[in-house]
PDB file of N, CA and C in Angstrom:
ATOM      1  N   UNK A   1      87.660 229.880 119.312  1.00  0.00           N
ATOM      2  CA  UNK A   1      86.348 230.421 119.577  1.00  0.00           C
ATOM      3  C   UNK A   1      85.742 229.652 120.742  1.00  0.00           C
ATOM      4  N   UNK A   2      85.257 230.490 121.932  1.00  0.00           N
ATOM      5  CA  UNK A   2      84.723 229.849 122.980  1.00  0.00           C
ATOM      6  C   UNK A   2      82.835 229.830 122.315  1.00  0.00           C
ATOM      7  N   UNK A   3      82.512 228.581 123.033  1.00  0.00           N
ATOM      8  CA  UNK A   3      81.206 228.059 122.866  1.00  0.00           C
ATOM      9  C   UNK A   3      80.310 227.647 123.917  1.00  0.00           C
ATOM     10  N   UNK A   4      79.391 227.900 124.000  1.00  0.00           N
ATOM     11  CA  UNK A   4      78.455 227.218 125.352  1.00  0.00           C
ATOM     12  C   UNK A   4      77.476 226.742 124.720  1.00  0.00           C
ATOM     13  N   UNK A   5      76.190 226.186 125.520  1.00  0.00           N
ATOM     14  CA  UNK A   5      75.111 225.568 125.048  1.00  0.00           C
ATOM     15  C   UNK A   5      73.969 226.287 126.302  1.00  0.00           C
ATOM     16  N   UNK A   6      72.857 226.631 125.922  1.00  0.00           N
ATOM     17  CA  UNK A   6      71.909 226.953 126.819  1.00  0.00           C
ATOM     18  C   UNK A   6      70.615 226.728 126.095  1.00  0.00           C
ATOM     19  N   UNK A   7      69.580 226.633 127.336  1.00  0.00           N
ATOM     20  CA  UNK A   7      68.732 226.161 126.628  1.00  0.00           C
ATOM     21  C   UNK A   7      67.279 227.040 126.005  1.00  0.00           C
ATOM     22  N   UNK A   8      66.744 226.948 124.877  1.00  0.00           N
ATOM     23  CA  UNK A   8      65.691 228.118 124.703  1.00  0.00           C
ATOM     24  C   UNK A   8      65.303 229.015 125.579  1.00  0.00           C
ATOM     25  N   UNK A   9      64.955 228.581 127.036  1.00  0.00           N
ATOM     26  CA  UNK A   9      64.230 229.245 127.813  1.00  0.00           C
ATOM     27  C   UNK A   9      65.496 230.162 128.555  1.00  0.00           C
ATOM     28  N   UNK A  10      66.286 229.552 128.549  1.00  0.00           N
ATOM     29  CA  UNK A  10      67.816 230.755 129.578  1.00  0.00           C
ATOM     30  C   UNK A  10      68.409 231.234 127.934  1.00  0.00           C
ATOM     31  N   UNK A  11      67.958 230.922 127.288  1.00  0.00           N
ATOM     32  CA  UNK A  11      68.221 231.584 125.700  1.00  0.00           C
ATOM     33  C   UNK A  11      67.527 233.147 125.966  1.00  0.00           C
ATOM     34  N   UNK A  12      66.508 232.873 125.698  1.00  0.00           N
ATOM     35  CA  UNK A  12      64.971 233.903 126.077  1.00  0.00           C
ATOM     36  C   UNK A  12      65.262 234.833 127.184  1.00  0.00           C
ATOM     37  N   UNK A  13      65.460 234.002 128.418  1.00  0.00           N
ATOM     38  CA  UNK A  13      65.619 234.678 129.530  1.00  0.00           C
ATOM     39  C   UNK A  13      67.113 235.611 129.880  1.00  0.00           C
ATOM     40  N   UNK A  14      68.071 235.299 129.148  1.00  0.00           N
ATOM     41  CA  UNK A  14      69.444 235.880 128.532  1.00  0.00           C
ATOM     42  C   UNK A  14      69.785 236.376 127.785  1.00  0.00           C
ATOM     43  N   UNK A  15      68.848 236.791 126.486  1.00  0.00           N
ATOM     44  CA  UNK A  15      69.376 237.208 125.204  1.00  0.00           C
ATOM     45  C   UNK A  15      70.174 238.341 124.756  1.00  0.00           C
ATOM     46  N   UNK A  16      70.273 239.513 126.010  1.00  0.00           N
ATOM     47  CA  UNK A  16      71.303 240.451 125.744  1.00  0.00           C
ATOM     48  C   UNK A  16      72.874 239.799 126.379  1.00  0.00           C
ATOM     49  N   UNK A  17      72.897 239.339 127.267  1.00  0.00           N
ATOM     50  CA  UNK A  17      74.104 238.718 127.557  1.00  0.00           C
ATOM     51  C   UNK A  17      74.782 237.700 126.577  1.00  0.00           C
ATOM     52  N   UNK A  18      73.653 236.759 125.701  1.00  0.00           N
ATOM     53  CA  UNK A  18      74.189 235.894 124.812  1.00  0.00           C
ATOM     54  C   UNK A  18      75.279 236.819 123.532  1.00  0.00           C
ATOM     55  N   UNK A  19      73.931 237.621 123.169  1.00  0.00           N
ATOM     56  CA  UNK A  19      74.421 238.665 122.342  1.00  0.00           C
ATOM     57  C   UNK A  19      75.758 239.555 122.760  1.00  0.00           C
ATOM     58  N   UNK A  20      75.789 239.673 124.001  1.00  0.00           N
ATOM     59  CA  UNK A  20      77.227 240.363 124.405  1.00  0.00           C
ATOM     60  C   UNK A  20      78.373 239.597 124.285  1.00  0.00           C
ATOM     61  N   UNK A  21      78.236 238.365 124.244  1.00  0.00           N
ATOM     62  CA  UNK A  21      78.909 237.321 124.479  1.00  0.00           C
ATOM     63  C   UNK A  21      79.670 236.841 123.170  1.00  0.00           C
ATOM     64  N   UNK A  22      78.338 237.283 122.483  1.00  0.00           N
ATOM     65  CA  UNK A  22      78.786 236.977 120.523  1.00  0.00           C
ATOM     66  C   UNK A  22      79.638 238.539 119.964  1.00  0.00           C
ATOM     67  N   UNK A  23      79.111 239.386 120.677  1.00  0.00           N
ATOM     68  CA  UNK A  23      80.352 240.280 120.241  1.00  0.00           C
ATOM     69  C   UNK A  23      81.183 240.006 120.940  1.00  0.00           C
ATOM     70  N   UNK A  24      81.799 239.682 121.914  1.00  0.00           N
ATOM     71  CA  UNK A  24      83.173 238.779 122.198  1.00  0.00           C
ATOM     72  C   UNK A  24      83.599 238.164 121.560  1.00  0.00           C
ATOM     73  N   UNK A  25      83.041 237.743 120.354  1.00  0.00           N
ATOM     74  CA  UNK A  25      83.748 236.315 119.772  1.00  0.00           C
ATOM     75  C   UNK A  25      83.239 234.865 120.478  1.00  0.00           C
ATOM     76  N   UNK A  26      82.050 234.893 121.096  1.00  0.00           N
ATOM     77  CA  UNK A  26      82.021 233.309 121.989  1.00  0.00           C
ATOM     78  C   UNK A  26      80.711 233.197 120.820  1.00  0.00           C
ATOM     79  N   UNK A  27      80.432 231.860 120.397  1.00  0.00           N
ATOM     80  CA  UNK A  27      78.942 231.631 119.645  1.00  0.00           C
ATOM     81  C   UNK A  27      78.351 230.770 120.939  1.00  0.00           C
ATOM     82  N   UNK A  28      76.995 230.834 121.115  1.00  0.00           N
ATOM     83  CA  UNK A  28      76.222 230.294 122.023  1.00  0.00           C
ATOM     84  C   UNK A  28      75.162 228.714 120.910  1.00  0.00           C
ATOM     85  N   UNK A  29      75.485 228.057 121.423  1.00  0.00           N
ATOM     86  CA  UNK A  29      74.291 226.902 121.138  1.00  0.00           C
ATOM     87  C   UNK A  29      72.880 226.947 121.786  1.00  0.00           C
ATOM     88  N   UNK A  30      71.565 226.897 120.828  1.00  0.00           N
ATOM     89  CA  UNK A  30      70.264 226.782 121.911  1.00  0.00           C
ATOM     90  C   UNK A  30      70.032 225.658 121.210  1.00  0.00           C
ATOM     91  N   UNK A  31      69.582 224.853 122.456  1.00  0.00           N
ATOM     92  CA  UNK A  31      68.966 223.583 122.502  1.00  0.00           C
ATOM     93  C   UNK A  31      67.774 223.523 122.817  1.00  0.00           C
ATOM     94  N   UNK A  32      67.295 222.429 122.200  1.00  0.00           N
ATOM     95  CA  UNK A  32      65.379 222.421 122.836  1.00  0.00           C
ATOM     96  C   UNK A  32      65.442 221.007 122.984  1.00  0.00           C
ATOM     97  N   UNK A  33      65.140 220.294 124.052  1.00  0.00           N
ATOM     98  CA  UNK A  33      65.210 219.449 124.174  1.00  0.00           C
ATOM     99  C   UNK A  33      66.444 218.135 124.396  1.00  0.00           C
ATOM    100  N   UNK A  34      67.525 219.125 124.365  1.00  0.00           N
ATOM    101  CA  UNK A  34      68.677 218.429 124.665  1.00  0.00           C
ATOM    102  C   UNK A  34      69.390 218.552 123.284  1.00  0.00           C
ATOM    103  N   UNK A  35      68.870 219.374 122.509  1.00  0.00           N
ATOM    104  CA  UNK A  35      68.597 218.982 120.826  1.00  0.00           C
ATOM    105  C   UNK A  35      69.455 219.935 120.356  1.00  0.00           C
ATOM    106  N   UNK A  36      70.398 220.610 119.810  1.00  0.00           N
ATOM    107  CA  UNK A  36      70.872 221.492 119.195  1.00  0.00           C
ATOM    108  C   UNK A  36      69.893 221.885 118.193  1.00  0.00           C
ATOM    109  N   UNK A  37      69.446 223.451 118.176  1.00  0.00           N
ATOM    110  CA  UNK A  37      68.562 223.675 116.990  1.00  0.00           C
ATOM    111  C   UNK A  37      68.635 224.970 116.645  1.00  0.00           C
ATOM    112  N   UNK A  38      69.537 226.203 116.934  1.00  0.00           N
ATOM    113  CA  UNK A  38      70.414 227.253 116.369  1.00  0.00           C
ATOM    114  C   UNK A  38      71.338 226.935 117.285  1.00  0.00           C
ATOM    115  N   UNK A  39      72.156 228.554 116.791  1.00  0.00           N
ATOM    116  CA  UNK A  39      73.243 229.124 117.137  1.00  0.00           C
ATOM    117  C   UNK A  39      73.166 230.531 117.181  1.00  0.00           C
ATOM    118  N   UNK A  40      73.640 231.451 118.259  1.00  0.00           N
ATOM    119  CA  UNK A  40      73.861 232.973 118.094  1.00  0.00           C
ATOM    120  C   UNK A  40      75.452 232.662 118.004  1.00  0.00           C
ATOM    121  N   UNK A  41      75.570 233.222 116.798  1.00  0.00           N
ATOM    122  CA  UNK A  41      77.556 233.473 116.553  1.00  0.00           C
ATOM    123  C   UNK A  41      78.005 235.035 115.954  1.00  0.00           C
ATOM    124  N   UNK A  42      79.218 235.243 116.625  1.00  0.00           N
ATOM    125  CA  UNK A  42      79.520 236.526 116.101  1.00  0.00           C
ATOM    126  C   UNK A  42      79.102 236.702 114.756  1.00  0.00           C
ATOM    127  N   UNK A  43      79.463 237.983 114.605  1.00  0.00           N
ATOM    128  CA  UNK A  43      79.063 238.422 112.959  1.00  0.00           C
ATOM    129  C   UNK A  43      80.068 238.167 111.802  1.00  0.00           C
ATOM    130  N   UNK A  44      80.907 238.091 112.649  1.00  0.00           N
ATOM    131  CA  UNK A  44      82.063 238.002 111.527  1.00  0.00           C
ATOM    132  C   UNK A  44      81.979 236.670 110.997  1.00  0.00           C
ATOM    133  N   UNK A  45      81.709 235.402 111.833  1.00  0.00           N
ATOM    134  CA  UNK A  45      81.630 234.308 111.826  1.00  0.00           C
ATOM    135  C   UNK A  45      79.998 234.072 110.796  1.00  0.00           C
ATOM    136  N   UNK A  46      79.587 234.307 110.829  1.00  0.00           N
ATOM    137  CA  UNK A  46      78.404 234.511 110.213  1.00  0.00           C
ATOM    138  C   UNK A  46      78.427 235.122 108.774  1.00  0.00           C
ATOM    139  N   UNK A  47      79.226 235.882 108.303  1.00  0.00           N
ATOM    140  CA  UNK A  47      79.180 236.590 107.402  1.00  0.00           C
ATOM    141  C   UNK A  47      80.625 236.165 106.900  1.00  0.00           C
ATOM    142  N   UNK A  48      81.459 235.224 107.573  1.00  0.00           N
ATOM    143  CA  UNK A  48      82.466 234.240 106.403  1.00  0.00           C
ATOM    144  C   UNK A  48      81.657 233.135 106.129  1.00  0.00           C
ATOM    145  N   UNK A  49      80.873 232.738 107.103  1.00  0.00           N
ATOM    146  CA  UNK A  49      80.074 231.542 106.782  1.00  0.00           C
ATOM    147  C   UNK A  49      79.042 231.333 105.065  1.00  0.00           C
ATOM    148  N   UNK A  50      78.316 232.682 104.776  1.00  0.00           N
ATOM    149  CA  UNK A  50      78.009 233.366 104.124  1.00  0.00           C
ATOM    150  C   UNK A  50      78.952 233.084 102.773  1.00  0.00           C
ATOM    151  N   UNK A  51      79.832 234.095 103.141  1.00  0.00           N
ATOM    152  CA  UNK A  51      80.796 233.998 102.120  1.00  0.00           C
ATOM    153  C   UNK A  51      81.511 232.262 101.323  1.00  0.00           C
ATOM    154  N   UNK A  52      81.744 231.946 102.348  1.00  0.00           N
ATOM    155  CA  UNK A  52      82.175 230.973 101.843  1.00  0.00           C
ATOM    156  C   UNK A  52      81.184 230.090 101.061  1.00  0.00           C
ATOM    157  N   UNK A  53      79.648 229.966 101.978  1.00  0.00           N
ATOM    158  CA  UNK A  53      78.509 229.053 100.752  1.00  0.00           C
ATOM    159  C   UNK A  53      78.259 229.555  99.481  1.00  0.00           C
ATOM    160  N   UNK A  54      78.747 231.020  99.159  1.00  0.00           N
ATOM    161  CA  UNK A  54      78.518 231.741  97.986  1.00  0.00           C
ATOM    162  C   UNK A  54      79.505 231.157  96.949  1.00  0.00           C
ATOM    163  N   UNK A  55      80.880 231.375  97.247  1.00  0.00           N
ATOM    164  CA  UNK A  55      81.967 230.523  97.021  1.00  0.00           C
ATOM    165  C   UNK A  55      81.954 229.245  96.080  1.00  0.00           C
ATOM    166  N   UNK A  56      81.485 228.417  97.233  1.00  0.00           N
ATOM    167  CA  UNK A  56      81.165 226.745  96.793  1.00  0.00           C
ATOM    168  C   UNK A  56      80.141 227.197  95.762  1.00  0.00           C
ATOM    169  N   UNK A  57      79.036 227.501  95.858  1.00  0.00           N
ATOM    170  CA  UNK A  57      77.568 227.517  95.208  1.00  0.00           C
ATOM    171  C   UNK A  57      78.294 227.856  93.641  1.00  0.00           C
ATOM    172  N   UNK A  58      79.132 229.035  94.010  1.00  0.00           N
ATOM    173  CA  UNK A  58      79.831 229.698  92.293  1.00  0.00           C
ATOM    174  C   UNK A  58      80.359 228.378  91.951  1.00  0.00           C
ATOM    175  N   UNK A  59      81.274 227.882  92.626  1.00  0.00           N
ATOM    176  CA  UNK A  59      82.673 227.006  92.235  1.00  0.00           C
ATOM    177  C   UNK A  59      81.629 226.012  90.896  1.00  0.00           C
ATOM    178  N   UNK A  60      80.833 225.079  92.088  1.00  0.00           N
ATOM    179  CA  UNK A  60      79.892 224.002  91.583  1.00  0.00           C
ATOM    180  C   UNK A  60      78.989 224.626  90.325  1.00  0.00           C
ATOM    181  N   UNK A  61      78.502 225.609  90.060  1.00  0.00           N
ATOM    182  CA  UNK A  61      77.843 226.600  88.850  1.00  0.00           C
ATOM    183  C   UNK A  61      78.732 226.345  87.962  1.00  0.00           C
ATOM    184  N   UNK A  62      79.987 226.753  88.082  1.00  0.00           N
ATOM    185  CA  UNK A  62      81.636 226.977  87.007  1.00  0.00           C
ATOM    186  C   UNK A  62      81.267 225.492  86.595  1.00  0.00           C
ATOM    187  N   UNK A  63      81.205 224.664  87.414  1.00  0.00           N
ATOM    188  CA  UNK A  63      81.694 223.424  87.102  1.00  0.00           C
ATOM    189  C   UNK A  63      80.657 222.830  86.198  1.00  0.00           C
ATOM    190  N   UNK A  64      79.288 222.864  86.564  1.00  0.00           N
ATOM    191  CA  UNK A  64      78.306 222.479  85.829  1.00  0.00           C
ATOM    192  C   UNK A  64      78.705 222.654  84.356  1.00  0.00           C
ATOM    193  N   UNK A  65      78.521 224.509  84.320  1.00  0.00           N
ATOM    194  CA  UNK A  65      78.733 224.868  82.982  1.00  0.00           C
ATOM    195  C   UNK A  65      79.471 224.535  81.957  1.00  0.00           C
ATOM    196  N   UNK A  66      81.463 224.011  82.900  1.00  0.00           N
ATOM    197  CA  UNK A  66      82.140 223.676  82.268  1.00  0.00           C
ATOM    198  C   UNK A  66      82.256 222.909  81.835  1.00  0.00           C
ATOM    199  N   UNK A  67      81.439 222.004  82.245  1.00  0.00           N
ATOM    200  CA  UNK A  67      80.984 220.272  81.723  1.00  0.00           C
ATOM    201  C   UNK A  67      79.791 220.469  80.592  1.00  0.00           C
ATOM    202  N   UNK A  68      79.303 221.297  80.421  1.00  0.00           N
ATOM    203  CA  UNK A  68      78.549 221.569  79.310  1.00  0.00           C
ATOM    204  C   UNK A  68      76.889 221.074  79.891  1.00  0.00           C
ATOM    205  N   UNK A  69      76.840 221.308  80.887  1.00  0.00           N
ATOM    206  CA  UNK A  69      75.362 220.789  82.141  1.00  0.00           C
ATOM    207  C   UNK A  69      74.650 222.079  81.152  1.00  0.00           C
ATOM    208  N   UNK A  70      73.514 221.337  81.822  1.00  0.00           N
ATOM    209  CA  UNK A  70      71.659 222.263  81.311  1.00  0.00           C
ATOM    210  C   UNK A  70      72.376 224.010  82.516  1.00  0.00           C
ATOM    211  N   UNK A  71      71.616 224.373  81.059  1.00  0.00           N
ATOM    212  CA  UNK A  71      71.116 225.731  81.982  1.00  0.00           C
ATOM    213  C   UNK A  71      69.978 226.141  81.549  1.00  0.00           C
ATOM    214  N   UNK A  72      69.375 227.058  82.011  1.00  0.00           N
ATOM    215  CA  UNK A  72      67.470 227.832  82.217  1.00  0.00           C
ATOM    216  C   UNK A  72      67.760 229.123  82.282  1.00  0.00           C
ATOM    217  N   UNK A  73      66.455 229.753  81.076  1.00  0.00           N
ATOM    218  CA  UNK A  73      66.826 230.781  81.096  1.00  0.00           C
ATOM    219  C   UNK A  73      66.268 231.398  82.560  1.00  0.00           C
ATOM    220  N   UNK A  74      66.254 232.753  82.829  1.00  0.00           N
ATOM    221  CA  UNK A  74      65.793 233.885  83.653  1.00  0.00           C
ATOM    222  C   UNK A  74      64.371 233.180  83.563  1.00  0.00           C
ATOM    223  N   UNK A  75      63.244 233.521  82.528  1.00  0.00           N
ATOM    224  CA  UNK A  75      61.780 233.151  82.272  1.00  0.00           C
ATOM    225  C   UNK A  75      61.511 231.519  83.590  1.00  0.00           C
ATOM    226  N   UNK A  76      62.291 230.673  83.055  1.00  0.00           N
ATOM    227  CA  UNK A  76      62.154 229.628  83.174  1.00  0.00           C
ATOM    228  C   UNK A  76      62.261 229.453  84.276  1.00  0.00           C
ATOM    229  N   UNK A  77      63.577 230.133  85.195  1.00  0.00           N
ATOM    230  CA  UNK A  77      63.554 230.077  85.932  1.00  0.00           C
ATOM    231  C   UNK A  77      62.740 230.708  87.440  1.00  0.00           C
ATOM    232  N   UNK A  78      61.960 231.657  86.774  1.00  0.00           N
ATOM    233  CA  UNK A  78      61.330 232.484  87.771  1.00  0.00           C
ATOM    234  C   UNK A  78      60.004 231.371  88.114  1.00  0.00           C
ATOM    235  N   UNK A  79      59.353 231.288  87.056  1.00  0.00           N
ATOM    236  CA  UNK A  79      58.668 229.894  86.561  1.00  0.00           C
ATOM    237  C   UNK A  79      58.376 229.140  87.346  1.00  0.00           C
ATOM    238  N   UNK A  80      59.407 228.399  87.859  1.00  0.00           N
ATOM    239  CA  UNK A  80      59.633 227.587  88.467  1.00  0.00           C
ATOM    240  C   UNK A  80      59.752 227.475  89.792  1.00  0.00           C
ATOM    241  N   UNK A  81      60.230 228.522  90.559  1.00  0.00           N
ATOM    242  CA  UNK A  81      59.994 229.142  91.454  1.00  0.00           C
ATOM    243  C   UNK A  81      58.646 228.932  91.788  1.00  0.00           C
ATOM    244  N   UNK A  82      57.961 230.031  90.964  1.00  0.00           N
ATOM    245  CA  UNK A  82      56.579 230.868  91.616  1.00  0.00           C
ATOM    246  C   UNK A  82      55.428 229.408  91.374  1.00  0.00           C
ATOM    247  N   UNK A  83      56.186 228.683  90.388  1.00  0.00           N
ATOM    248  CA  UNK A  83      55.169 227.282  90.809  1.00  0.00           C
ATOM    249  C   UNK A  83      55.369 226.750  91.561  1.00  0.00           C
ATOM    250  N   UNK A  84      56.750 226.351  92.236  1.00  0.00           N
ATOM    251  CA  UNK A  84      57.177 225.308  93.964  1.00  0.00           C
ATOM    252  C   UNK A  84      56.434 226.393  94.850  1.00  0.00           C
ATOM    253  N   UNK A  85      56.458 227.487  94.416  1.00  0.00           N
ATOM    254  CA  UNK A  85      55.460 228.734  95.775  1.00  0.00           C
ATOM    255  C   UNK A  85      54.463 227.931  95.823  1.00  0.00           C
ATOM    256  N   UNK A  86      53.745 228.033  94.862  1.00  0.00           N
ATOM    257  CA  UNK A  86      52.133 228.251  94.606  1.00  0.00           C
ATOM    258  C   UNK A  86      51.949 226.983  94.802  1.00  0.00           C
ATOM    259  N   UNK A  87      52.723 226.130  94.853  1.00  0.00           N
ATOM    260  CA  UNK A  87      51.908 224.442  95.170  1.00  0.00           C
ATOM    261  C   UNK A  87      51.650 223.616  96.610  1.00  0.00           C
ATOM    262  N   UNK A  88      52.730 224.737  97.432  1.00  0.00           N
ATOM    263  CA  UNK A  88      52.142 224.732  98.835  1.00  0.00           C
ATOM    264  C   UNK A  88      50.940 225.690  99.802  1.00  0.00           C
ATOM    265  N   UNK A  89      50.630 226.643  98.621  1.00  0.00           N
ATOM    266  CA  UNK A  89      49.671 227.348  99.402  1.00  0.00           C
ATOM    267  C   UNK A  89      48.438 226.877  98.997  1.00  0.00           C
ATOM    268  N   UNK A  90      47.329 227.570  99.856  1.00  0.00           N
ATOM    269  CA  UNK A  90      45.536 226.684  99.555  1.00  0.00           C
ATOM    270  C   UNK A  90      45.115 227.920  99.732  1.00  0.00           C
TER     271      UNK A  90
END
């Protein structure tokens, strides 16, 4: 897989060419500041990437369970959620 680096503003000022570039198969790096802080990457690449964190996320779940780890129900878990929401908003 070919790769480049450009920076937000020739990001901005390029974005159909980057994008042409990612359906080629090339992923582009944008930097801000010298900084790596995305990536435009093909789709395919993106959507094994995907796949595969789903993967791990199951594997490590299996594993919890199989060790006999805590689980929460549905209730509990929504719960919990909508309270980490609600404790950053004012």
């Amino acid at each position: 897989m070919s790769e480049n680096a450009v920076t937000v503003r020739e990001a901005r000022a390029h974005l159909a060419d980057h994008i042409n570039r990612a359906e080629q198969g090339a992923s582009t790096i944008i930097t801000r500041n010298g900084a790596p802080v995305a990536a435009l990457v093909p789709i395919a690449d993106f959507n094994a990437l995907e796949e595969a964190a789903d993967e791990l996320l199951s594997r490590e779940a299996e594993a919890v369970l199989a060790e006999g780890g805590p689980t929460v129900t549905m209730a509990e878990l929504l719960a919990d959620l909508f309270t980490e929401h609600g404790e950053g908003t004012a």
